[in-house]
Structures are given as C-alpha cells and as structure tokens.
Protein backbone atom coordinates (compact mmCIF):
# COMPACT_ATOMS: atom_id res chain seq x y z
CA UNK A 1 18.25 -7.40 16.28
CA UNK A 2 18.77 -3.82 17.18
CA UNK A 3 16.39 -2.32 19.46
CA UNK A 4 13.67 0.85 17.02
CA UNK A 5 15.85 3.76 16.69
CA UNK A 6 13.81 7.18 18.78
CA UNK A 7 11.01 8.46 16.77
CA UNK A 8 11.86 12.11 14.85
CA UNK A 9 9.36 14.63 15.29
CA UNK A 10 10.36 15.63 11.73
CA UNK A 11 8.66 18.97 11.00
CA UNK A 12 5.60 17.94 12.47
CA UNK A 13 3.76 18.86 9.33
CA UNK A 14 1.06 15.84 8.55
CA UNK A 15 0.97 14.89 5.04
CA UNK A 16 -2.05 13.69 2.65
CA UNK A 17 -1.93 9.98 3.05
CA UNK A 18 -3.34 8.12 0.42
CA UNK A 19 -3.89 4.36 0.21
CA UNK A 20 -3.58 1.86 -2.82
CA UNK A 21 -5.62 -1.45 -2.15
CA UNK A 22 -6.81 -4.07 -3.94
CA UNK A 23 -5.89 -7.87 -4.19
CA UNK A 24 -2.63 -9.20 -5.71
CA UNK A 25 -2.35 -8.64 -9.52
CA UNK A 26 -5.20 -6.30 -9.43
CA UNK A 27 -2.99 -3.44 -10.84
CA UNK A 28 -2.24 -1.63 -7.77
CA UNK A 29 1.57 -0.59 -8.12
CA UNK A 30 0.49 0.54 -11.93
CA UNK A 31 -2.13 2.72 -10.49
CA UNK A 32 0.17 3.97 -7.19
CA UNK A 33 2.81 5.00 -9.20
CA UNK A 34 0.80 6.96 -11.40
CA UNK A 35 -0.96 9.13 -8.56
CA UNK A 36 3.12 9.81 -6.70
CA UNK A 37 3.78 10.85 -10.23
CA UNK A 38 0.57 13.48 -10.66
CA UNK A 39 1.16 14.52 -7.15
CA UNK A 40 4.74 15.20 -7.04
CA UNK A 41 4.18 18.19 -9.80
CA UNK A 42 2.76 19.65 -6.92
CA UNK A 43 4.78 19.20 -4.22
CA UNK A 44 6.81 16.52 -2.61
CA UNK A 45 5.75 12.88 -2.42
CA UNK A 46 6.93 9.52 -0.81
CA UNK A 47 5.83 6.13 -2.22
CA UNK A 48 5.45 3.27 0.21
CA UNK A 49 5.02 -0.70 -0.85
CA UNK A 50 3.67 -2.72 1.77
CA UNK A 51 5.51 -5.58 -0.02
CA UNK A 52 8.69 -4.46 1.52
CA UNK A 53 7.36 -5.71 5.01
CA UNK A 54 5.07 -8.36 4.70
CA UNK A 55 6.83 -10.82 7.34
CA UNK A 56 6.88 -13.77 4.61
CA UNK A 57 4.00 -15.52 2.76
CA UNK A 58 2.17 -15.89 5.97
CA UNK A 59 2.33 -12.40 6.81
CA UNK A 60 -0.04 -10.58 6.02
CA UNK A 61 -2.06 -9.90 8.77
CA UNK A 62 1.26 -9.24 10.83
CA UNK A 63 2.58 -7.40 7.61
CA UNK A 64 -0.49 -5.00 8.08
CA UNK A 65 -0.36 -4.46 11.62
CA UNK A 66 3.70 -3.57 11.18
CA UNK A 67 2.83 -0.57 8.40
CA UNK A 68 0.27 0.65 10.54
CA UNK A 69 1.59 1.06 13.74
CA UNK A 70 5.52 1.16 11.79
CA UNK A 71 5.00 3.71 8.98
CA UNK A 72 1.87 5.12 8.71
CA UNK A 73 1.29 6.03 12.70
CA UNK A 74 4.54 8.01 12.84
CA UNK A 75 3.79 9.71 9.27
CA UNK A 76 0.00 10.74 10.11
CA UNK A 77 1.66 12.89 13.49
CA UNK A 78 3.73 14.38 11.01
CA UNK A 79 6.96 12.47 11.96
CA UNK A 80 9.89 10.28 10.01
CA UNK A 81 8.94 6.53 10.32
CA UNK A 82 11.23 4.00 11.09
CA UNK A 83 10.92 0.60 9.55
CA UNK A 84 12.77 -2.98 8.54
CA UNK A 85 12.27 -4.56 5.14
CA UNK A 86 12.11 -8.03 4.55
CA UNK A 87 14.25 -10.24 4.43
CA UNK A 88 13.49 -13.18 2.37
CA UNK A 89 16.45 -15.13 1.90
CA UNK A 90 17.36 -14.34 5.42
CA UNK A 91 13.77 -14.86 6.59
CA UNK A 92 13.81 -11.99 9.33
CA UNK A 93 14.06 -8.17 9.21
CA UNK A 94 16.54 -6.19 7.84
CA UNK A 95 18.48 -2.72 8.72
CA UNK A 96 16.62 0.50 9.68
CA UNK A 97 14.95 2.27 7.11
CA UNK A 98 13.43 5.64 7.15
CA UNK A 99 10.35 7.09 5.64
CA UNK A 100 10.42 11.17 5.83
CA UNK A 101 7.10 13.31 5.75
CA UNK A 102 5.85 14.85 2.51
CA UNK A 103 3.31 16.64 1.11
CA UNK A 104 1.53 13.21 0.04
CA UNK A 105 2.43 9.93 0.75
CA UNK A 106 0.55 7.37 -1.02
CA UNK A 107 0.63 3.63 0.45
CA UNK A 108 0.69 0.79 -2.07
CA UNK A 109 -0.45 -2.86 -1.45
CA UNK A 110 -3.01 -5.31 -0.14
CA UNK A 111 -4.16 -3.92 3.47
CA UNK A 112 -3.18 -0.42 2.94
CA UNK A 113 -6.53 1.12 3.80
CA UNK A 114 -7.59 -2.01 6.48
CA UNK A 115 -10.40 -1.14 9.14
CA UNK A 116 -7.31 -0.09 11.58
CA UNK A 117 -5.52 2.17 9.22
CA UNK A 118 -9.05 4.23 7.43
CA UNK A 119 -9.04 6.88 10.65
CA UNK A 120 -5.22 8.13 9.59
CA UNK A 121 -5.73 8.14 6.02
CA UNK A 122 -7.35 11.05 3.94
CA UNK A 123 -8.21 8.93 0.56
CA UNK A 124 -8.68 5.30 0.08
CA UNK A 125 -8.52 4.07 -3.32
CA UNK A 126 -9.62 0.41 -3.97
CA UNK A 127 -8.22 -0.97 -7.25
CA UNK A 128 -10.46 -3.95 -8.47
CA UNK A 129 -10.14 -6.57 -11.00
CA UNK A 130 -10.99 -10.40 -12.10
CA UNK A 131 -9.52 -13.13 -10.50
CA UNK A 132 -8.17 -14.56 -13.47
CA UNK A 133 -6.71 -11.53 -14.90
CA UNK A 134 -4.73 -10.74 -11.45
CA UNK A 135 -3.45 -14.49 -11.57
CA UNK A 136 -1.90 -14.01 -15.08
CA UNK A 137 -0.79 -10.66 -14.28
CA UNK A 138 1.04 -11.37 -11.15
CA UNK A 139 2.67 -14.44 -12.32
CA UNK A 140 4.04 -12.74 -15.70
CA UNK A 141 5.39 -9.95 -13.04
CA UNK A 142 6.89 -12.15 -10.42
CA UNK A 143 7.37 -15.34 -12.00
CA UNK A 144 8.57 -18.85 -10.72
CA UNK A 145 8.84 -16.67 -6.80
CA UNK A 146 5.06 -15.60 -6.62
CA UNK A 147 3.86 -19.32 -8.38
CA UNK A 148 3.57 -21.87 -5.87
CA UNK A 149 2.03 -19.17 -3.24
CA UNK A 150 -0.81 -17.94 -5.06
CA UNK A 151 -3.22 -20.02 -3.39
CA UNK A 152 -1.29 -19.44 -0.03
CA UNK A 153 -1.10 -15.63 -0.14
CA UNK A 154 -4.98 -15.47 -1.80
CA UNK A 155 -6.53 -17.48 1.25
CA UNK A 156 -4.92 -14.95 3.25
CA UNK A 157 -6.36 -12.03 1.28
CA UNK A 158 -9.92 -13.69 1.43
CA UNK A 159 -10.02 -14.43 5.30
CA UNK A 160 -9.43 -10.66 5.80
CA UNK A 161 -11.63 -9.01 3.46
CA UNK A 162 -14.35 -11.59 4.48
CA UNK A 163 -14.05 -9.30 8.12
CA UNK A 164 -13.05 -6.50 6.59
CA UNK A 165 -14.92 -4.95 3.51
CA UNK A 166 -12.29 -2.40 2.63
CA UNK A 167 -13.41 -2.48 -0.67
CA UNK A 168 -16.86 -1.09 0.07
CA UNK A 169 -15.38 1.17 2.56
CA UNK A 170 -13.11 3.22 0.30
CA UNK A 171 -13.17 6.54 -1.17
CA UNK A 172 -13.15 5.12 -4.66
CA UNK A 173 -13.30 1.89 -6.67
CA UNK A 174 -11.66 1.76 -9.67
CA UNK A 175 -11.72 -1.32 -11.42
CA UNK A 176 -8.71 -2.52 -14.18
CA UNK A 177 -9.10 -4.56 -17.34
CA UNK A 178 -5.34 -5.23 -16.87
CA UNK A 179 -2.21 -3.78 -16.06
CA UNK A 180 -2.13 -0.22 -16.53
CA UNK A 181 -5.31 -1.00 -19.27
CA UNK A 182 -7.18 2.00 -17.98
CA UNK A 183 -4.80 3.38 -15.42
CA UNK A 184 -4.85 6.86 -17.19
CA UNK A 185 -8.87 7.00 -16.36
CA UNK A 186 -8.17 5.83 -13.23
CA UNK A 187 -5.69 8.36 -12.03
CA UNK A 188 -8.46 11.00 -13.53
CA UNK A 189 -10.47 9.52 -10.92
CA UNK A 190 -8.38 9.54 -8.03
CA UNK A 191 -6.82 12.92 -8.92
CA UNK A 192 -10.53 14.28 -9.18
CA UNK A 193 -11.63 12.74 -5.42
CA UNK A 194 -8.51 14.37 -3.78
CA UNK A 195 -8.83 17.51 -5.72
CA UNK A 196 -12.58 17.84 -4.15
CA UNK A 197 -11.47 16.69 -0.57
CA UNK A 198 -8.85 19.23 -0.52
C-alpha cells in the first residue's frame, strides 16, 4: 500500500459541515441527498458516504475513526482530504481519493456526527425511524449483500450508541415513516436549523 499522499492546504477556506446520522435503513442517504441538493443552489457542495470506508462488516468503529481523522479533520482546516475506499471483493483499501473543500459538505452515514467528530461539525442531523421499517428498507435497497449481516452490522450500531447518544446530542431529529416518506418536511427542517445558525 502506498504511503497518504501530503495534505493540500486547499484554499484554506472551512466549509459548513453537516452530518447525516441515523441507523441503517433509517432513510439517511434519502434525506442527505436532499439537503446537497437545497444547498448547492447556493453555492458549492460535496457529498460524503461513510459507506465508502467502512473497513468491512466489522468496521465500524474503525470505519468512524478513518472519516474523522481521514476526511473530515483535513476538510474542517479548510484543506482537500485524502482518503481510500473500500474494497470489498479485495477486502483492503483502494487508490487515493480526494475530497476538495466547499461551501457545505454534508456527511452521510451511521457515525457521522459520533462524540469525536460533534466539535468539527456545524449541524448534526439525526434521521430516526422503526426498526422494522429500516430492516425492510435496507434489504429492498441492498439485497442478498446487506441480508445475512443485518444482525452483524446492527450489534455494532447498538454497542456504540449505547456509549454514545448521538441521537440526543444532535442539532435535530427528524424521524421517517419510510424512505423519502416525509423527506420533503424533513429537509424544511434541516434547511430551517442551518438557515438560523448561519
């Protein structure tokens, strides 16, 4: 593996980092995509998926440590992160990838706004939603892959929010009825919080 390219100071101009948590299924990536969407009528904006480093499906404590120190370290000083996907079937990291500074970047997944990562972020956003309804909703999304890790990937989920209530310690709550079900009201909502922080 090659040795972390130098860190670019970019343009040293910090963006609005916003993070998109919430367990798996719980509508997250509906909700994320929405908010880059809004934001980037008003200026530039990146869209990161923790997904795309999780080391594996025992990762994601490691996974969450990565993006911190990886991606969202280097983007909250205003500089160009450098980061590896990946690699499932290889089951190691991949190539150098780059994540420049924007006006907003918002951070999608499960751990985005962990006890570590609240100090460098502006908004948190906690997306909520049954148990059941996340189940369905991220098997019909991922299929026969996500299937026999549910259990595997939820236990992980459940050890770290039982030590770390990032739910309680966002910005904002939102809760889903299902995929993109309310995401319109939800994106009011978010939109709304960073409107009166800015």
């Amino acid at each position: 593996m090659t040795a972390e390219p130098a860190a670019s100071t970019g343009d040293s101009r910090k963006p609005l980092l916003i993070a998109v948590d919430g367990f798996s299924g719980a509508g997250k990536t509906t909700l994320a995509t929405e908010v880059a969407a809004a934001l980037s009528r008003r200026g530039s904006v990146r869209l990161f998926h923790l997904e795309d480093i999780y080391p594996g499906w025992d990762g994601l404590e490691s996974g969450m440590a990565y993006y911190r120190e990886q991606v969202l370290r280097p983007l909250a000083r205003g500089q160009t992160a450098r980061w590896q996907a990946w690699d499932w079937e290889a089951g190691r990291r991949g190539p150098w990838r780059s994540t420049e500074p924007a006006d907003a970047v918002v951070f999608e997944g499960v751990g985005a706004a962990h006890r570590e990562a609240r100090s460098m972020l502006d908004t948190a956003v906690w997306v909520a939603a049954e148990e059941s309804v996340r189940r369905r909703y991220a098997l019909e999304r991922d299929g026969s892959t996500y299937a026999p890790h549910w259990e595997r990937w939820a236990a992980q989920e459940r050890r770290w929010s039982a030590d770390d209530d990032a739910s309680a310690a966002a910005d904002l709550a939102v809760r889903m009825v299902g995929p993109g079900a309310n995401a319109a009201a939800a994106l009011a909502s978010v939109l709304g919080v960073l409107d009166r922080a800015a």
